[in-house]
N, C-alpha and C. Protein backbone atom coordinates (compact mmCIF):
# COMPACT_ATOMS: atom_id res chain seq x y z
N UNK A 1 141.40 130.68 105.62
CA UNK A 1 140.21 130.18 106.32
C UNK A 1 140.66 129.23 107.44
N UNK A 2 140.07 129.32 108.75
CA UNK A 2 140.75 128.57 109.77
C UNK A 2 139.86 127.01 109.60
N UNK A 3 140.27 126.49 110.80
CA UNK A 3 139.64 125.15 110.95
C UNK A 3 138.46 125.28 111.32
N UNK A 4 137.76 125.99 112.44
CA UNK A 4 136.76 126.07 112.33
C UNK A 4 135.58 126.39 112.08
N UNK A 5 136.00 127.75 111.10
CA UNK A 5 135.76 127.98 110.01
C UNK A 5 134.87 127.34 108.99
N UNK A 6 136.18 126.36 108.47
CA UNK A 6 135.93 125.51 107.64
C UNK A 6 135.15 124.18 107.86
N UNK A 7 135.02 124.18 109.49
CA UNK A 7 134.42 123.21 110.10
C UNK A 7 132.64 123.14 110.02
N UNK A 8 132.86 124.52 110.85
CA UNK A 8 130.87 125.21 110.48
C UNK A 8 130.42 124.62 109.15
N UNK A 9 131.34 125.30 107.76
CA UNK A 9 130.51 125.45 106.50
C UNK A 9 130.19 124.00 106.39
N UNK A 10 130.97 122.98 106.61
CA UNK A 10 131.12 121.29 106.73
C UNK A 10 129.42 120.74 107.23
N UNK A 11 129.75 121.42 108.66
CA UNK A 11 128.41 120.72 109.73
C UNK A 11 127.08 121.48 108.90
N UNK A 12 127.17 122.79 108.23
CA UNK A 12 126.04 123.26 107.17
C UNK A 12 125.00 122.59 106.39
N UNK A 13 126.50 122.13 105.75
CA UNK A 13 126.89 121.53 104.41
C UNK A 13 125.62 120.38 104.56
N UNK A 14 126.18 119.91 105.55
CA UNK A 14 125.40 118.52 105.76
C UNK A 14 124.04 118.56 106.60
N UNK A 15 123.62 119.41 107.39
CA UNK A 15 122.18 119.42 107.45
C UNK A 15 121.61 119.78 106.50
N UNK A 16 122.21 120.18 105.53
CA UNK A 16 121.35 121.20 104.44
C UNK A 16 121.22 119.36 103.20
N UNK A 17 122.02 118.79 103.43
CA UNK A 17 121.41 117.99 102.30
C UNK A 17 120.81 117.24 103.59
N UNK A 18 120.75 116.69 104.30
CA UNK A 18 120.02 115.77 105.50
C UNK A 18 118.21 116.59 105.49
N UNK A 19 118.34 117.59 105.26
CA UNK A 19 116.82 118.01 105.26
C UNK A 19 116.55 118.15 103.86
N UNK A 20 117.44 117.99 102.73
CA UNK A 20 116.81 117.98 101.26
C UNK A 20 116.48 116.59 101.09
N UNK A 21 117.40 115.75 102.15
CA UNK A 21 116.90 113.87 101.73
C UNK A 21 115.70 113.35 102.67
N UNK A 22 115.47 114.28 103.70
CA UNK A 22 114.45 114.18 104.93
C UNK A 22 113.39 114.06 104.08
N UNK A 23 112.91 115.67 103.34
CA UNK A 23 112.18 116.44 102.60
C UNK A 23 111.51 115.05 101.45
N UNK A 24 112.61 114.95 100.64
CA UNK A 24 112.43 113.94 99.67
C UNK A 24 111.73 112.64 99.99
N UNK A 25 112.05 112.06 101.35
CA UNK A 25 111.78 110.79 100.82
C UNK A 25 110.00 111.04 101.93
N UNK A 26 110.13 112.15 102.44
CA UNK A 26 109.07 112.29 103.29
C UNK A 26 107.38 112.38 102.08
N UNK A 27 108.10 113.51 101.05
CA UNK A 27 107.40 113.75 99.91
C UNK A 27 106.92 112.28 98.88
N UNK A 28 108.55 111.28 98.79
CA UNK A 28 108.27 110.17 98.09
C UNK A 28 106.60 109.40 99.31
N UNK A 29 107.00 109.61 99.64
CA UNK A 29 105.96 108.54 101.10
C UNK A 29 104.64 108.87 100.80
N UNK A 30 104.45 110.02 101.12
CA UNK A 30 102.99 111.05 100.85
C UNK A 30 102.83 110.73 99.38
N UNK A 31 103.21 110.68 98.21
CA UNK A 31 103.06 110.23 97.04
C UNK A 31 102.44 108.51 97.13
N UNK A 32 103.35 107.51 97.54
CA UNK A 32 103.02 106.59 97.51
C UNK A 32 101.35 106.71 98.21
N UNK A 33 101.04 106.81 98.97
CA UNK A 33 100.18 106.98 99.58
C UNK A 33 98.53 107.72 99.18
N UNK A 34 99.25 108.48 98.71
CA UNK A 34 97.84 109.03 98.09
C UNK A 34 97.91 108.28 96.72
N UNK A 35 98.53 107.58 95.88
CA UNK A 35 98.30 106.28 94.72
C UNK A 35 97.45 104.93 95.76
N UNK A 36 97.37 104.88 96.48
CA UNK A 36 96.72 103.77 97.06
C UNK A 36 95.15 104.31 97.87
N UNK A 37 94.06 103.69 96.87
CA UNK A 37 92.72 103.88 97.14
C UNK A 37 92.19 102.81 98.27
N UNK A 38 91.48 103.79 98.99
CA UNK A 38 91.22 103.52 100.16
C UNK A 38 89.57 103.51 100.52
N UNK A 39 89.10 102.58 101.26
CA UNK A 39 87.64 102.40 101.03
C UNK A 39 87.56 102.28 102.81
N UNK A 40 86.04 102.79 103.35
CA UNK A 40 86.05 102.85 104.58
C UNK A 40 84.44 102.32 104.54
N UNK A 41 84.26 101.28 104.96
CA UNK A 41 83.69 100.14 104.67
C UNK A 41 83.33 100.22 106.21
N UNK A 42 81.60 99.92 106.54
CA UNK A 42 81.23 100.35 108.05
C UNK A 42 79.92 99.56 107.93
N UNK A 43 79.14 98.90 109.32
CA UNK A 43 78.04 98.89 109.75
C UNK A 43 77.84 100.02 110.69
N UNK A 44 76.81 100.32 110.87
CA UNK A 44 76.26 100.89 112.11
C UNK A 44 74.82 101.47 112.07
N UNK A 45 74.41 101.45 113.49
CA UNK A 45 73.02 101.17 113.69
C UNK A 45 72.40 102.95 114.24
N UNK A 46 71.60 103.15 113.76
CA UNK A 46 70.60 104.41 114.49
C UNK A 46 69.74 103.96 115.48
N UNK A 47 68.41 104.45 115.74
CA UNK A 47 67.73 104.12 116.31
C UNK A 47 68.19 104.52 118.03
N UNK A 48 67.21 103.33 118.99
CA UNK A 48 68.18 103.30 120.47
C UNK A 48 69.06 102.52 120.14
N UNK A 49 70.23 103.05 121.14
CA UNK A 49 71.30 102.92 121.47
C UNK A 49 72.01 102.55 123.22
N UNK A 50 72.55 102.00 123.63
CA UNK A 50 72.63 101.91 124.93
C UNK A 50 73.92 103.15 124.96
N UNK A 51 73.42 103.73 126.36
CA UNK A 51 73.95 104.50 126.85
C UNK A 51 73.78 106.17 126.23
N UNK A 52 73.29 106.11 125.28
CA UNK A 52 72.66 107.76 124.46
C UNK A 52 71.54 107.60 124.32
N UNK A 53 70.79 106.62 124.27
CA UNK A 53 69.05 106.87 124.00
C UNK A 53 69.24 106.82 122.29
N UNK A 54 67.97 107.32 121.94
CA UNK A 54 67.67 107.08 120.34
C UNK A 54 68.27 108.09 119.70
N UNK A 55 69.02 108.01 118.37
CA UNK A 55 69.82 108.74 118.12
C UNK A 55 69.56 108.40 116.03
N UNK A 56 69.93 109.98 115.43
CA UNK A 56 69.70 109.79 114.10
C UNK A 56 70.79 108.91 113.05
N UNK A 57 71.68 108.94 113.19
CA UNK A 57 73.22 108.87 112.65
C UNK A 57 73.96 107.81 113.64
N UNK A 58 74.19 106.26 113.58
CA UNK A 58 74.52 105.62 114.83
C UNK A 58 76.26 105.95 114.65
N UNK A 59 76.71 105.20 116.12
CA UNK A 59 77.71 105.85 116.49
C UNK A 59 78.96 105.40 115.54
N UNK A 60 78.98 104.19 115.01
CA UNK A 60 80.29 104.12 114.44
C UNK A 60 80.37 104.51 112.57
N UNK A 61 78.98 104.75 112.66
CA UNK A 61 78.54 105.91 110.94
C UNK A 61 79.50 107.29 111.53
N UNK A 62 79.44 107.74 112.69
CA UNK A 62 80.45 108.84 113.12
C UNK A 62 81.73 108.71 112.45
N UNK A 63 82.12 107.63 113.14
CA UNK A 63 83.60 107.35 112.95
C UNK A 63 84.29 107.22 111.83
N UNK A 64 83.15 106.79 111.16
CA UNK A 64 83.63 106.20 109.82
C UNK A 64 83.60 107.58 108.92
N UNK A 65 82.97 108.53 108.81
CA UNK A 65 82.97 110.07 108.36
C UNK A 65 84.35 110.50 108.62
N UNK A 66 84.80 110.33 110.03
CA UNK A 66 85.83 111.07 110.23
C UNK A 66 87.31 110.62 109.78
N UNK A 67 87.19 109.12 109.41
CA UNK A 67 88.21 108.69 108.76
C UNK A 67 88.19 108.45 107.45
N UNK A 68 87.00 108.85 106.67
CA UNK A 68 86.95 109.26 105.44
C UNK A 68 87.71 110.54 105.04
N UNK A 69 87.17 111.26 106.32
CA UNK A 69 87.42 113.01 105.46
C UNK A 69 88.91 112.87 106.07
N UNK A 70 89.79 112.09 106.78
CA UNK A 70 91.41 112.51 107.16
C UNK A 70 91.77 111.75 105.83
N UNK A 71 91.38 110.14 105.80
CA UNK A 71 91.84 109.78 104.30
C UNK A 71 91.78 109.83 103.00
N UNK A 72 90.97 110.63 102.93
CA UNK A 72 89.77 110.62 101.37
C UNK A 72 89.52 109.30 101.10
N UNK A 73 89.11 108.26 102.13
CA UNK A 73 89.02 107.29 101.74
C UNK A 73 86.84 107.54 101.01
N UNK A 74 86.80 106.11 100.48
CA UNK A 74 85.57 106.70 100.09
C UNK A 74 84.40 105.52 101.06
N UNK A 75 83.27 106.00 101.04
CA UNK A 75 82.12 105.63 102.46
C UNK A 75 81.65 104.50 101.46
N UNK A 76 81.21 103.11 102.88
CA UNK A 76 80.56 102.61 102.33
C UNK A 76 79.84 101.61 103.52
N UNK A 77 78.41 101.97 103.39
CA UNK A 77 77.54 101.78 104.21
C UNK A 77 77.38 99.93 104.66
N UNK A 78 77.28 99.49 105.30
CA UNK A 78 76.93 97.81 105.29
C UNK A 78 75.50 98.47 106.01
N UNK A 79 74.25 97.92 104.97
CA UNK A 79 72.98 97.87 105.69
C UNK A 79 72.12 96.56 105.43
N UNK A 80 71.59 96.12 106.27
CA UNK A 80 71.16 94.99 106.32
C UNK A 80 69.88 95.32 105.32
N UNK A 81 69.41 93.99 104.62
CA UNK A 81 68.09 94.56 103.58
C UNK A 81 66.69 93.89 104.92
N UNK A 82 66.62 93.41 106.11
CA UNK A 82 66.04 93.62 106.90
C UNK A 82 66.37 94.64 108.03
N UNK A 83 66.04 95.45 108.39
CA UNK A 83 66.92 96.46 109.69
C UNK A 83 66.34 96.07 111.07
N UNK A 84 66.95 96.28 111.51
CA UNK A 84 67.35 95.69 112.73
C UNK A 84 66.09 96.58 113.94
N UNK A 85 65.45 96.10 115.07
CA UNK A 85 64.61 97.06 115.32
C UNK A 85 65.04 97.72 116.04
N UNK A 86 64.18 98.71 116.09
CA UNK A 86 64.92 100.60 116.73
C UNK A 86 65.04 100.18 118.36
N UNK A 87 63.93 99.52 118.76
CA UNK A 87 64.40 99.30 120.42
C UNK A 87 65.39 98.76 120.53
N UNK A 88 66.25 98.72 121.44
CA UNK A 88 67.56 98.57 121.31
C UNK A 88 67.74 96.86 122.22
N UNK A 89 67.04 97.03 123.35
CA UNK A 89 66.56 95.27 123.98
C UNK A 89 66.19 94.32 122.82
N UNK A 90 65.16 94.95 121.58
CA UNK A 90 65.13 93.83 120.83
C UNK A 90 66.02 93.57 119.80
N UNK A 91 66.92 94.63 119.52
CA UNK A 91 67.63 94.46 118.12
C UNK A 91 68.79 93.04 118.93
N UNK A 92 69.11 93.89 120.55
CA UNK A 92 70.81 92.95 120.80
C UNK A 92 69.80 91.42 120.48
N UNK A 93 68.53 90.85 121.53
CA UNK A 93 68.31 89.74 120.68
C UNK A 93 68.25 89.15 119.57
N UNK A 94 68.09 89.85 118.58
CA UNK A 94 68.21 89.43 117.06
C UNK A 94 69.56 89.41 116.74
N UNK A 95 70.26 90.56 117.29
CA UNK A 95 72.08 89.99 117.11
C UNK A 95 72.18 89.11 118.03
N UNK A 96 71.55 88.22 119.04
CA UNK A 96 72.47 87.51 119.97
C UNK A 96 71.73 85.85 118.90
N UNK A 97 70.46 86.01 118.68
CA UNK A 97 70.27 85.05 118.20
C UNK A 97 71.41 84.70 116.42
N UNK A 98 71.87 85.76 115.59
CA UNK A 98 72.05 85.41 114.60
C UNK A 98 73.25 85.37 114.44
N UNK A 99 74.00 85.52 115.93
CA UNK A 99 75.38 84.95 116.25
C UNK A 99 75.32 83.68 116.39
N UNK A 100 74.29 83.16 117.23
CA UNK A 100 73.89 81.72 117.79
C UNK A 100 74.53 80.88 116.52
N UNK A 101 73.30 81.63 116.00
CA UNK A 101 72.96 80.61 114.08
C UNK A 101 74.21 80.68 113.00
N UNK A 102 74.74 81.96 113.70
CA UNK A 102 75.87 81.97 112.53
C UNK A 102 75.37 82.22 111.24
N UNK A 103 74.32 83.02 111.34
CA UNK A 103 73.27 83.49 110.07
C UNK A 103 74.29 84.42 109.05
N UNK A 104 73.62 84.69 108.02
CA UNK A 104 74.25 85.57 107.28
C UNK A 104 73.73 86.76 106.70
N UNK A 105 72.87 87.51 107.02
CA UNK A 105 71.51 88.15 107.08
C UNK A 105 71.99 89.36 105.42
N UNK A 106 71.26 88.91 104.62
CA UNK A 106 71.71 89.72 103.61
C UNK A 106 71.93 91.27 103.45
N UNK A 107 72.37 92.16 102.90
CA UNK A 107 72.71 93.30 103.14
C UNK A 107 72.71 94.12 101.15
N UNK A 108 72.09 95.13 101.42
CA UNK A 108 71.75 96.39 100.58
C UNK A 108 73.27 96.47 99.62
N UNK A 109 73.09 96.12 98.35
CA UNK A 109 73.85 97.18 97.53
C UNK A 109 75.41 95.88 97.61
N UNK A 110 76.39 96.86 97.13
CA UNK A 110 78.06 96.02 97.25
C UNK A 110 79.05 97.48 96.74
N UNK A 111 79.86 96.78 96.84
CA UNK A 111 81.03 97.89 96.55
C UNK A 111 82.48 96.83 95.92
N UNK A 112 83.02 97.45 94.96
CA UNK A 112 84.46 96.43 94.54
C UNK A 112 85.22 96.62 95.25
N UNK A 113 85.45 96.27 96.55
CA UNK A 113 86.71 95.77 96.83
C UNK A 113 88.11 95.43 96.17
N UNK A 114 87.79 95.03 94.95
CA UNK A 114 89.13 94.30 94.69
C UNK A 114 89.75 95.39 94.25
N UNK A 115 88.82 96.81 94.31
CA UNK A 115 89.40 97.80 93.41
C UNK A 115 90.34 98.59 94.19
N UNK A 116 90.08 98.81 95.44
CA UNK A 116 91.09 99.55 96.46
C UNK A 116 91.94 98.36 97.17
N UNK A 117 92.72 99.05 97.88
CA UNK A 117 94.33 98.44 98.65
C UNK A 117 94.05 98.33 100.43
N UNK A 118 93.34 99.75 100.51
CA UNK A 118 93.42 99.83 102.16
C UNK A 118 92.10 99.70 102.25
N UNK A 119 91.21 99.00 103.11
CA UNK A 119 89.84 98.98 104.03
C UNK A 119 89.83 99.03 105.20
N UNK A 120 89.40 99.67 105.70
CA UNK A 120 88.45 99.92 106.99
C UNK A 120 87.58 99.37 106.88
N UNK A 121 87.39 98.60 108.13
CA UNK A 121 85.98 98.26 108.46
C UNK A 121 85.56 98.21 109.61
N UNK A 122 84.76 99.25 110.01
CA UNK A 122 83.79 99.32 111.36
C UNK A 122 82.39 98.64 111.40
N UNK A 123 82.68 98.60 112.66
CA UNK A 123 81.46 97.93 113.26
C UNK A 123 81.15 98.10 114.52
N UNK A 124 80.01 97.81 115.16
CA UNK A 124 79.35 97.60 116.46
C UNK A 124 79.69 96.90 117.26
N UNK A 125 80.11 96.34 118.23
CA UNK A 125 80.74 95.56 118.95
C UNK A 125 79.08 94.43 119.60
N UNK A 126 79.08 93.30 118.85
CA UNK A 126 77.68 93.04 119.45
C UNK A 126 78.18 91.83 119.88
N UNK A 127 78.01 91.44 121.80
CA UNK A 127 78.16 90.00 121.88
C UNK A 127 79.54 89.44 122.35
N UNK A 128 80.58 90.80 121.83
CA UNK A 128 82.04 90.19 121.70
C UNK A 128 82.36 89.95 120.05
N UNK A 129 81.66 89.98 119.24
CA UNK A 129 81.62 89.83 117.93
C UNK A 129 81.04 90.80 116.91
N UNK A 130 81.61 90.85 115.95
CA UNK A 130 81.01 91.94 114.51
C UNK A 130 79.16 91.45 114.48
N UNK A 131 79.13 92.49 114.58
CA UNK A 131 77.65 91.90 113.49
C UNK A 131 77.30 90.80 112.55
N UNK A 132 76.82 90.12 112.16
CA UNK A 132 76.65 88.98 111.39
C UNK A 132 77.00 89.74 109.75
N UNK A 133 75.71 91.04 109.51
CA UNK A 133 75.68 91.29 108.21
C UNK A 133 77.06 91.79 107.47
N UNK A 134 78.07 92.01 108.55
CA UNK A 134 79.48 92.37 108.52
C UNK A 134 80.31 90.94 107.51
N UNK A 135 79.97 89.90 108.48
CA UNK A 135 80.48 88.66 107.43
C UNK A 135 80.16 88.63 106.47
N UNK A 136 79.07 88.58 105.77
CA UNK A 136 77.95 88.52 104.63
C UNK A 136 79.08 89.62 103.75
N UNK A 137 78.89 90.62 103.97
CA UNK A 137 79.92 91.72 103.64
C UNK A 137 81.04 90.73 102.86
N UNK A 138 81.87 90.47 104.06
CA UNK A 138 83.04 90.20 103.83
C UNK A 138 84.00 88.81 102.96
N UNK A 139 82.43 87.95 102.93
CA UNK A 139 82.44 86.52 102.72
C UNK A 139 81.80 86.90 101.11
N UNK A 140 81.61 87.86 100.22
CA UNK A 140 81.42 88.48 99.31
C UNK A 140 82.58 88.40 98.25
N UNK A 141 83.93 88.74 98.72
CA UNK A 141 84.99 89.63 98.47
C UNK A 141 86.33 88.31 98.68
N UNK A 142 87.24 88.70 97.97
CA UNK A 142 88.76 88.25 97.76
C UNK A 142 89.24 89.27 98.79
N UNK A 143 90.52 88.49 99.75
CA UNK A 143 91.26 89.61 100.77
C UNK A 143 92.59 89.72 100.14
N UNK A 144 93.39 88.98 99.39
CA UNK A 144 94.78 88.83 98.94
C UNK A 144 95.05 89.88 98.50
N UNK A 145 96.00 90.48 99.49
CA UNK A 145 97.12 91.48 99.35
C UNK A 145 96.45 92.69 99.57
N UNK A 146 94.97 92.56 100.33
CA UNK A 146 95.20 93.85 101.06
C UNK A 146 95.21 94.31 102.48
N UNK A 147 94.93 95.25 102.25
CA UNK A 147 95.51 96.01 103.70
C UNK A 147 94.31 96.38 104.63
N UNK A 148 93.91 95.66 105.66
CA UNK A 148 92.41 95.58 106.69
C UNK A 148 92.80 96.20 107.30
N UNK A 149 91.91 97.24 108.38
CA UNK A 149 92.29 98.04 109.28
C UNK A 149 90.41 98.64 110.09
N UNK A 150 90.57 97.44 111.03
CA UNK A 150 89.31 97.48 111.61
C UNK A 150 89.09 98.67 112.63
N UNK A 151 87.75 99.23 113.13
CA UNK A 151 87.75 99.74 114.01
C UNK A 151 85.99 99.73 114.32
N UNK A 152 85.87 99.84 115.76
CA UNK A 152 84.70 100.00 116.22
C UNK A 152 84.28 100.74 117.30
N UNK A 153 82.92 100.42 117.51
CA UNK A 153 82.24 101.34 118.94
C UNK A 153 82.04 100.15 119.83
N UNK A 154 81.97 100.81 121.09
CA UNK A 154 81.45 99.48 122.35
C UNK A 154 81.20 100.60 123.85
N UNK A 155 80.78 100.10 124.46
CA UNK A 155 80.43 100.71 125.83
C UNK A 155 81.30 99.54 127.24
N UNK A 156 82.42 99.71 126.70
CA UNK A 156 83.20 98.74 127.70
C UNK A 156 83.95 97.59 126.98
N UNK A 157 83.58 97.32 126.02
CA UNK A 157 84.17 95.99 125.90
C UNK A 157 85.32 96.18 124.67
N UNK A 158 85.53 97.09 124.38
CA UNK A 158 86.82 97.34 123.43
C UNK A 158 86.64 96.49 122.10
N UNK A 159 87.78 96.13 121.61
CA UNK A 159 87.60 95.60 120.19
C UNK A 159 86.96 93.59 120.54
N UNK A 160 87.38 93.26 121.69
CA UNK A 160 86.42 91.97 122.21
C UNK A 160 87.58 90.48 121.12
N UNK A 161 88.66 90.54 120.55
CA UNK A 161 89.13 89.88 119.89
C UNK A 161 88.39 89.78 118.47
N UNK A 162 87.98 90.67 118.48
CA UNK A 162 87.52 90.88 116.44
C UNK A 162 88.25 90.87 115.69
N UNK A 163 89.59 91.90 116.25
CA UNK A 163 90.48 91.67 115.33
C UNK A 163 91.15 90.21 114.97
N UNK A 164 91.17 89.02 115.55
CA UNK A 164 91.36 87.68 115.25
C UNK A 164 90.55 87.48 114.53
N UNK A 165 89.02 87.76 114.59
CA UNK A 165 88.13 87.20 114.18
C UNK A 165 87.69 87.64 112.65
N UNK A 166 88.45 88.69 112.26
CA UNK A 166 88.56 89.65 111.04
C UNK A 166 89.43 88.72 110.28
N UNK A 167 90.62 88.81 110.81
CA UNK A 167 91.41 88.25 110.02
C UNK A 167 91.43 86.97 109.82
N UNK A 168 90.78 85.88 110.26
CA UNK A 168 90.16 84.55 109.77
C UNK A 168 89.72 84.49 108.83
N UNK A 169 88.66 86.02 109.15
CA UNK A 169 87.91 86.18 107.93
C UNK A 169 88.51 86.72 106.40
N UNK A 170 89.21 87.68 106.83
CA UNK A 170 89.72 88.16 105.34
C UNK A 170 91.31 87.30 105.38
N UNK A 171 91.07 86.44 104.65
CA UNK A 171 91.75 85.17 104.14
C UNK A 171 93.14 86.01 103.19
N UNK A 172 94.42 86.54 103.58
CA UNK A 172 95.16 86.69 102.53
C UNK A 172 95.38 88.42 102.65
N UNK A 173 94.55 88.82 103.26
CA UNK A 173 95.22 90.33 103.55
C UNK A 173 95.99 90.18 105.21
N UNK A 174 96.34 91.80 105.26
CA UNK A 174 97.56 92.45 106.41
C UNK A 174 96.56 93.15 107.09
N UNK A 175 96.41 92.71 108.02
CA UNK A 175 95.51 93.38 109.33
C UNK A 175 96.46 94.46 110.21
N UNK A 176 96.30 95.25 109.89
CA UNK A 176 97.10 96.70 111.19
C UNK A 176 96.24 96.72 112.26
N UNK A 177 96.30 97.51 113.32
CA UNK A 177 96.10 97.87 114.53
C UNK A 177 94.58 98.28 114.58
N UNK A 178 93.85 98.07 114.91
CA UNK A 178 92.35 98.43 114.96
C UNK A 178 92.29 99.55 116.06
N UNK A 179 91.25 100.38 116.47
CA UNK A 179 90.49 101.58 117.02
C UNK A 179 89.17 100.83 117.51
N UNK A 180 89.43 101.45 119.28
CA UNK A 180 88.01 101.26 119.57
C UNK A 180 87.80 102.13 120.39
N UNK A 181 86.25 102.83 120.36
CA UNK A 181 85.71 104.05 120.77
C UNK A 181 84.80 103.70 121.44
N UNK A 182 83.95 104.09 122.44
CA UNK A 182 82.83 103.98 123.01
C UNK A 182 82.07 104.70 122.33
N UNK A 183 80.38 103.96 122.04
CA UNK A 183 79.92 104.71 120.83
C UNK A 183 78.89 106.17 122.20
N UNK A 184 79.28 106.17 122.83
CA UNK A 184 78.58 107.35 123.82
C UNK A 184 79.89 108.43 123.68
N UNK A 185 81.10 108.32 123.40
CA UNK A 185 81.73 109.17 123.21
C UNK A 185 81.54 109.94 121.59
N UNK A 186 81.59 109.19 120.61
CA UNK A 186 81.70 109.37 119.21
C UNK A 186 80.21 109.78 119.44
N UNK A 187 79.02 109.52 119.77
CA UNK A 187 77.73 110.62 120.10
C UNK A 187 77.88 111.88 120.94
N UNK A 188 78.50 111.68 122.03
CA UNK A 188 78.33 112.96 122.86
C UNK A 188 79.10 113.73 123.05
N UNK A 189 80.45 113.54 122.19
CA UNK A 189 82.19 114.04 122.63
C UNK A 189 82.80 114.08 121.33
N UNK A 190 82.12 114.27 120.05
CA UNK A 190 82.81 113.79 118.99
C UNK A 190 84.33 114.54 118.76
N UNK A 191 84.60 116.02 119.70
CA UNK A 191 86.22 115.98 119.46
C UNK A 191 87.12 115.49 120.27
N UNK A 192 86.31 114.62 121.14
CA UNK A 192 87.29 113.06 122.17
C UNK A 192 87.44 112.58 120.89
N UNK A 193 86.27 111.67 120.39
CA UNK A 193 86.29 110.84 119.20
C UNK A 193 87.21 111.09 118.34
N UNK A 194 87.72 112.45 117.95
CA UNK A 194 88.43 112.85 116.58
C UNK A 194 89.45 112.60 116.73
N UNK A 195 89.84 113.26 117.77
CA UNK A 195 91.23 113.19 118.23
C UNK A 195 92.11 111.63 118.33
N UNK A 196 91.32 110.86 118.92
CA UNK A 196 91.41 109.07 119.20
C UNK A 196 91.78 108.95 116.94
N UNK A 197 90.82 109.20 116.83
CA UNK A 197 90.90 108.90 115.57
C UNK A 197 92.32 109.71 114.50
N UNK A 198 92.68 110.33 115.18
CA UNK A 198 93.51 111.10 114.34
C UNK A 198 94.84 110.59 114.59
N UNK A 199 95.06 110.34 116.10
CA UNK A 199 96.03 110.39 116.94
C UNK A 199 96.33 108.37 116.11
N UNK A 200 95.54 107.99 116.00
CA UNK A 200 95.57 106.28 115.31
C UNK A 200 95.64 105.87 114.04
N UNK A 201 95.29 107.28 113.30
CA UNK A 201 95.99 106.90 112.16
C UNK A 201 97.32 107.64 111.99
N UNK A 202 97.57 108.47 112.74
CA UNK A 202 99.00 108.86 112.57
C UNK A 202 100.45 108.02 112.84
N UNK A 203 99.73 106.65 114.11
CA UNK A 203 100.60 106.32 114.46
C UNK A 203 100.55 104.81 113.49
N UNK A 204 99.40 104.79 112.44
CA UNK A 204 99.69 103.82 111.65
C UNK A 204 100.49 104.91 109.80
N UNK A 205 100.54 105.90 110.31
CA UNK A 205 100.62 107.00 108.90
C UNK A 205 99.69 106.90 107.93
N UNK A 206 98.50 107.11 108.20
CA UNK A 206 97.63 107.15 107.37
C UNK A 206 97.04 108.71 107.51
């Protein structure tokens, strides 16, 4: 057998275990991963809307579907036990006033938190700030040792420093990279929307 020969079977040799250890630890990863329960935790509003008009399903209830069904994470609605009114001029006043106040406007139902690892939490971009009933939410719940991962809708103003304002809030968890969509896209473009959404959790591996 010559040298290079013996050289080939060598350079083989060794991609062939380099893609059995690739394989492996790619498989270990995807394992870890699906052991860690995941909750996708959302406000969002129907009614009018700026920039789509009145609409059944509001825009970041979209979003939050679509990162359920990539994660199997499981849905969970934040609804205020007053709702907010359908004209859309009067609701931003009632969010601009209960930012003012720093209100805490109570909200429908709960979910255990302490029971899952990863959360999502969307929201509306109102003001530069989450929604109020979002805190209420959140001021509910223990954050230690988990894993936050915000995202929202806006018509220009992107995530607005929420993500600071999240993680003040959840006292003791790991905040990753947040998503922000214009909620006229996630209404009128939802495979713009998907894609944004797919393309963001891939680059967090979720």
């Amino acid at each position: 057998m010559d040298m290079k020969h013996t050289l080939r079977i060598l350079v083989m040799m060794w991609l062939a275990m380099w893609q059995f250890t690739s394989c492996a630890q790619t498989s270990q990863k995807k394992q870890i991963m699906n052991t860690k329960k995941i909750l996708v935790a959302f406000f969002s509003r129907a009614g009018e809307n700026y920039e789509v008009g009145y609409i059944e399903k509001g825009n970041t209830h979209i979003l939050a579907e679509m990162i359920a069904a990539k994660t199997g994470g499981t849905l969970f609605h934040i609804e205020p036990v007053r709702p907010y009114p359908e004209d859309y001029t009067e609701c931003i006043k009632v969010a601009k006033t209960e930012l003012h106040n720093q209100a805490r406007p109570a909200v429908k139902g709960d979910v255990a938190v302490e029971d899952y690892d990863v959360i999502f939490i969307g929201y509306s971009n109102w003001w530069g700030d989450m929604p109020m009933a979002v805190y209420t939410f959140i001021e509910r719940h223990g954050w230690k040792n988990k894993t936050v991962i915000p995202f929202c809708t806006h018509e220009g103003s992107g995530l607005s420093g929420t993500e600071r304002k999240l993680q003040q809030a959840c006292q003791g968890a790991t905040l990753l990279e947040g998503l922000a969509v214009r909620g006229s896209v996630a209404q009128n473009s939802p495979e713009q929307a998907r894609k944004s959404v797919e393309h963001w959790l891939q680059k967090l591996k979720y």
